[in-house]
PDB file of N, CA and C in Angstrom:
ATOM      1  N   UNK A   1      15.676  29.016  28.492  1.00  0.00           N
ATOM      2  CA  UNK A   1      15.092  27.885  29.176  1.00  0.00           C
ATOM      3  C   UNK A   1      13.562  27.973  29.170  1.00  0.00           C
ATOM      4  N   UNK A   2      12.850  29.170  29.189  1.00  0.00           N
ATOM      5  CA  UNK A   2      11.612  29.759  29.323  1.00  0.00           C
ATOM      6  C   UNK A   2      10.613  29.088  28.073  1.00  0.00           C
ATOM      7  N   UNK A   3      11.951  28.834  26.732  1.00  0.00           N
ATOM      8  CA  UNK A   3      11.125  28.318  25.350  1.00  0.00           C
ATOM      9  C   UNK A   3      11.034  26.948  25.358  1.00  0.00           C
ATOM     10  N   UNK A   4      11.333  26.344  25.926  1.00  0.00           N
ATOM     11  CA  UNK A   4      11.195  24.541  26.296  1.00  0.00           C
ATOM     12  C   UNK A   4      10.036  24.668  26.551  1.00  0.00           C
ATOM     13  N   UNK A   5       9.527  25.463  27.595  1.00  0.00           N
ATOM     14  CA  UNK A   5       8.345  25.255  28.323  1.00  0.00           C
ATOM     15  C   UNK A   5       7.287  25.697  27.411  1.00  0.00           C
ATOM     16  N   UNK A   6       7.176  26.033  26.374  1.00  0.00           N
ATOM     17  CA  UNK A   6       6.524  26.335  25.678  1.00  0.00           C
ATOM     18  C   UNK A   6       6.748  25.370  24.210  1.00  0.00           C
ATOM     19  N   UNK A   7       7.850  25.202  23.505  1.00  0.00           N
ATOM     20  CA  UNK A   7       8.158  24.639  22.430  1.00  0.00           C
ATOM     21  C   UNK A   7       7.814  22.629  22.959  1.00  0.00           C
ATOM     22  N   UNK A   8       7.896  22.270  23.746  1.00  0.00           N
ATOM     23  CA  UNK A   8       8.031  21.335  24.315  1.00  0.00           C
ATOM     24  C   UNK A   8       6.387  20.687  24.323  1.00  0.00           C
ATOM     25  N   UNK A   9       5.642  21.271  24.710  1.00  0.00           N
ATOM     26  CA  UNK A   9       3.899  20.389  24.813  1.00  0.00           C
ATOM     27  C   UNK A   9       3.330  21.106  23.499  1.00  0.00           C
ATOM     28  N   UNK A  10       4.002  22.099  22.421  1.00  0.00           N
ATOM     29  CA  UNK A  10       3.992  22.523  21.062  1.00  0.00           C
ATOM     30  C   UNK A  10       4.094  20.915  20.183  1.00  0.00           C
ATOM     31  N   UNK A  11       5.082  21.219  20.400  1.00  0.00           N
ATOM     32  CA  UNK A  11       6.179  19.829  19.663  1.00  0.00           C
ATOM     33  C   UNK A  11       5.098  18.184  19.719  1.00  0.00           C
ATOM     34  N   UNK A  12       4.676  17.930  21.038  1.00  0.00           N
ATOM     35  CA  UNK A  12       4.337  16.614  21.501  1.00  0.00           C
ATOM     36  C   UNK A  12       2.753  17.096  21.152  1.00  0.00           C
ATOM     37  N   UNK A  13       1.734  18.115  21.296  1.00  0.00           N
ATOM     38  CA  UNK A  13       0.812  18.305  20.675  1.00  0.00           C
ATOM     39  C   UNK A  13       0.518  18.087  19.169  1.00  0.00           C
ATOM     40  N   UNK A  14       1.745  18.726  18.363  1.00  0.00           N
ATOM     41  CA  UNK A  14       1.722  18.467  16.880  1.00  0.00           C
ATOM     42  C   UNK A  14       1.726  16.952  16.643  1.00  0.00           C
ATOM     43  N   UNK A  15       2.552  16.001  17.116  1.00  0.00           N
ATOM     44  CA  UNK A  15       2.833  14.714  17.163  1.00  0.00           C
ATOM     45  C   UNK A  15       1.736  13.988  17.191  1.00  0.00           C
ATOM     46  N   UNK A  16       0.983  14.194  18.304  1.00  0.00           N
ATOM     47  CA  UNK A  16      -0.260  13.628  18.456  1.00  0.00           C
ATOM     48  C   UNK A  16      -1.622  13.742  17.854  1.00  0.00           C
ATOM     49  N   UNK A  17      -1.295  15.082  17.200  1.00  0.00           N
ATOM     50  CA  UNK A  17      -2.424  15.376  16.337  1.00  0.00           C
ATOM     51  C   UNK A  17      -2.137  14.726  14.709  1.00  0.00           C
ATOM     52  N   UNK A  18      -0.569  14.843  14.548  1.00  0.00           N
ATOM     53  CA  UNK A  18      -0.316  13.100  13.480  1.00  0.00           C
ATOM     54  C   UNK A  18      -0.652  12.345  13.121  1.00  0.00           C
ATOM     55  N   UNK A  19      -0.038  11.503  14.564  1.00  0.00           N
ATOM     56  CA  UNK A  19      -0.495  10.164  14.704  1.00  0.00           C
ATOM     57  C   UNK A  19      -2.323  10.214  15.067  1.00  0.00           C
ATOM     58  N   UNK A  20      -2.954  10.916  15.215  1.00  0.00           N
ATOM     59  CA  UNK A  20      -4.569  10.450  15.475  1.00  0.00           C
ATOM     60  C   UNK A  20      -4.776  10.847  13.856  1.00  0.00           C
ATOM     61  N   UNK A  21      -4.479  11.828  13.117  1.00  0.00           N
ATOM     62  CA  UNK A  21      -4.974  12.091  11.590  1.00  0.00           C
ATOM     63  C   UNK A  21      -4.373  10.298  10.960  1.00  0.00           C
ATOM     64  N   UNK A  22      -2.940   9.769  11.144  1.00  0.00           N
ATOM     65  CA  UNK A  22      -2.791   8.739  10.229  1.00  0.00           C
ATOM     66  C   UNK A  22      -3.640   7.448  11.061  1.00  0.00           C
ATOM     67  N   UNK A  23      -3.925   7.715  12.415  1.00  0.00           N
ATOM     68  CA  UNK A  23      -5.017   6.249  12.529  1.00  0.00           C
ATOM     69  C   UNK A  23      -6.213   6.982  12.045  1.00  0.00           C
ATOM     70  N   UNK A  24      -6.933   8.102  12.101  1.00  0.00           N
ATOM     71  CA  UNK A  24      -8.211   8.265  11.353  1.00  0.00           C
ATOM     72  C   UNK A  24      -8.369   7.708  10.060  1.00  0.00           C
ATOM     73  N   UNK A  25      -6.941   7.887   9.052  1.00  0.00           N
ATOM     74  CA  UNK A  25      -6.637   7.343   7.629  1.00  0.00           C
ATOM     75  C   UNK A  25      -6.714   5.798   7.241  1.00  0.00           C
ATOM     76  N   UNK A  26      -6.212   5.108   8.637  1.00  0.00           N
ATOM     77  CA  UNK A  26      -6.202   4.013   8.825  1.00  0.00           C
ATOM     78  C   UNK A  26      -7.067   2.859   8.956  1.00  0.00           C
ATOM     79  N   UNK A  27      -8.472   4.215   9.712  1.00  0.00           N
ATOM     80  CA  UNK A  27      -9.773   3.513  10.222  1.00  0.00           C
ATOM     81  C   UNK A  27     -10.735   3.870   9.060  1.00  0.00           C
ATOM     82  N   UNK A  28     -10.525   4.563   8.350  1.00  0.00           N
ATOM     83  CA  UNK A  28     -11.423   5.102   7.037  1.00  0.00           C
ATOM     84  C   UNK A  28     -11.369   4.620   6.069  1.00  0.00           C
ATOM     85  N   UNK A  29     -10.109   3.580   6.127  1.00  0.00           N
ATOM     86  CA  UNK A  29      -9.612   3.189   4.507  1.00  0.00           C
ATOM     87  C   UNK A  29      -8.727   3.354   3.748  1.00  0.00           C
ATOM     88  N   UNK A  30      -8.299   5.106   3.961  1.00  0.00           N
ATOM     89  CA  UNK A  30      -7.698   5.599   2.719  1.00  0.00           C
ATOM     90  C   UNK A  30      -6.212   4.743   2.577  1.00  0.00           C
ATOM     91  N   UNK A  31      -6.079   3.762   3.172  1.00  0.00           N
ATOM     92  CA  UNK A  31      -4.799   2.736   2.636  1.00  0.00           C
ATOM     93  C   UNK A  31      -5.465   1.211   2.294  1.00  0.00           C
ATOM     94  N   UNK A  32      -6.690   1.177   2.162  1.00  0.00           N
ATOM     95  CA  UNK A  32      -7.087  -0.378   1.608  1.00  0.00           C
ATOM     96  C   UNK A  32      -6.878  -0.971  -0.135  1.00  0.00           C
ATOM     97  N   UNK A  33      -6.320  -0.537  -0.796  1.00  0.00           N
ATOM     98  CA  UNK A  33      -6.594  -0.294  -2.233  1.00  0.00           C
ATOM     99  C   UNK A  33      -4.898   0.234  -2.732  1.00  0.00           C
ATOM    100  N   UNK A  34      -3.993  -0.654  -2.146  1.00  0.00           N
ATOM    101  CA  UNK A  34      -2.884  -0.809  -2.494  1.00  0.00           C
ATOM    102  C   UNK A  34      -2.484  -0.957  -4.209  1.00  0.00           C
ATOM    103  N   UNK A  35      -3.291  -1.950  -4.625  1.00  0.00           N
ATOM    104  CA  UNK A  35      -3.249  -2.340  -5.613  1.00  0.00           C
ATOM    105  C   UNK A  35      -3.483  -1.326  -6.773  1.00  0.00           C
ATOM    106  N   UNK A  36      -4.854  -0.546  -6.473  1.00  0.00           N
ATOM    107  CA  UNK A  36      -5.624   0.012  -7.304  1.00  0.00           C
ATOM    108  C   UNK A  36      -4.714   1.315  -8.334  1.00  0.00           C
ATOM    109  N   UNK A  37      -4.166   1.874  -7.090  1.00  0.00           N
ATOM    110  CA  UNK A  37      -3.364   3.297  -7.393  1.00  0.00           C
ATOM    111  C   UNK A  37      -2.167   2.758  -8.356  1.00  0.00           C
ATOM    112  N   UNK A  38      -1.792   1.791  -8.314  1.00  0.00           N
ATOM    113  CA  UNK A  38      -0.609   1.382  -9.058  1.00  0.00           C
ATOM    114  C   UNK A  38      -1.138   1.124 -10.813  1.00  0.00           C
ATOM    115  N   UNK A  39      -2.118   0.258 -10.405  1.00  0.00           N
ATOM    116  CA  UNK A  39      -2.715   0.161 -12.117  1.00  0.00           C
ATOM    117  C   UNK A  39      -3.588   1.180 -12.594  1.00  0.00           C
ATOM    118  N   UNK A  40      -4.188   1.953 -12.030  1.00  0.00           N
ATOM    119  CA  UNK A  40      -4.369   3.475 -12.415  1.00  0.00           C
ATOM    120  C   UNK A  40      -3.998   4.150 -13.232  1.00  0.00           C
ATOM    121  N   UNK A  41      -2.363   4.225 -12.666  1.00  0.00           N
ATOM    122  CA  UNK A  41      -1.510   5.091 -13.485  1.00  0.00           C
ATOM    123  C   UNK A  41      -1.479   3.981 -14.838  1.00  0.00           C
ATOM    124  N   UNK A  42      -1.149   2.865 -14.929  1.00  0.00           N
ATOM    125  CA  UNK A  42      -0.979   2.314 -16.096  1.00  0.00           C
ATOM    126  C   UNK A  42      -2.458   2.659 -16.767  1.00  0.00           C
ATOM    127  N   UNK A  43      -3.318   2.871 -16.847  1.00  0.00           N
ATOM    128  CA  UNK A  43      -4.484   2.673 -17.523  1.00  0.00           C
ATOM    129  C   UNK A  43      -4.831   3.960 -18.641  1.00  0.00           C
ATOM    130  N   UNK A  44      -5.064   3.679 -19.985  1.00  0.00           N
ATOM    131  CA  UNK A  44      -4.875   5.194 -20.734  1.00  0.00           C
ATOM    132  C   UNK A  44      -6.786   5.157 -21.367  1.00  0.00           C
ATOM    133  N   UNK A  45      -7.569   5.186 -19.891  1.00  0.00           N
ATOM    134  CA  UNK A  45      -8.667   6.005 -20.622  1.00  0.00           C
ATOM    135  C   UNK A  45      -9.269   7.081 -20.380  1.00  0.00           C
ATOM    136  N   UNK A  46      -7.999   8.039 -20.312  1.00  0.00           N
ATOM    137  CA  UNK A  46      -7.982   9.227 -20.840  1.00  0.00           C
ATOM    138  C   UNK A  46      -7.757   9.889 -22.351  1.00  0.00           C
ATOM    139  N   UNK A  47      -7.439   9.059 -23.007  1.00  0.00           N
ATOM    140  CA  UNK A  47      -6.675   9.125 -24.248  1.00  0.00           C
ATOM    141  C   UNK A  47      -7.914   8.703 -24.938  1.00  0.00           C
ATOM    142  N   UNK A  48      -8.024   9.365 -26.098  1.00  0.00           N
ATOM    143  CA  UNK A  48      -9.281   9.424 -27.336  1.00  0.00           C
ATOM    144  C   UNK A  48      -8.711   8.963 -28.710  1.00  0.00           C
ATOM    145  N   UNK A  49      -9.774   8.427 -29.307  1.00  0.00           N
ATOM    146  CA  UNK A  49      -8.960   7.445 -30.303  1.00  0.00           C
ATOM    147  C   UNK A  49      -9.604   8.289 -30.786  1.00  0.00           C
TER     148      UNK A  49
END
């Protein structure tokens, strides 16, 4: 019973430190550019003629 009290504000600490990293992601950008990452991969100028 002793590890609740410990595993328990563990658990809900990790959670919250989550969710504030994916709204930091959220407020920064790193999801504005939906589009971009998709035609990316299609694009071959990496490749040397």
């Amino acid at each position: 019973m002793n590890v609740i009290l410990y595993l328990l504000p563990v658990a809900l600490g990790l959670g919250l430190l989550g969710l504030f990293a994916f709204l930091w992601a959220l407020k920064s950008g790193q999801y504005s550019d939906v589009e971009g990452a998709a035609l990316r991969v299609l694009s071959d100028d990496d490749i040397e003629k």
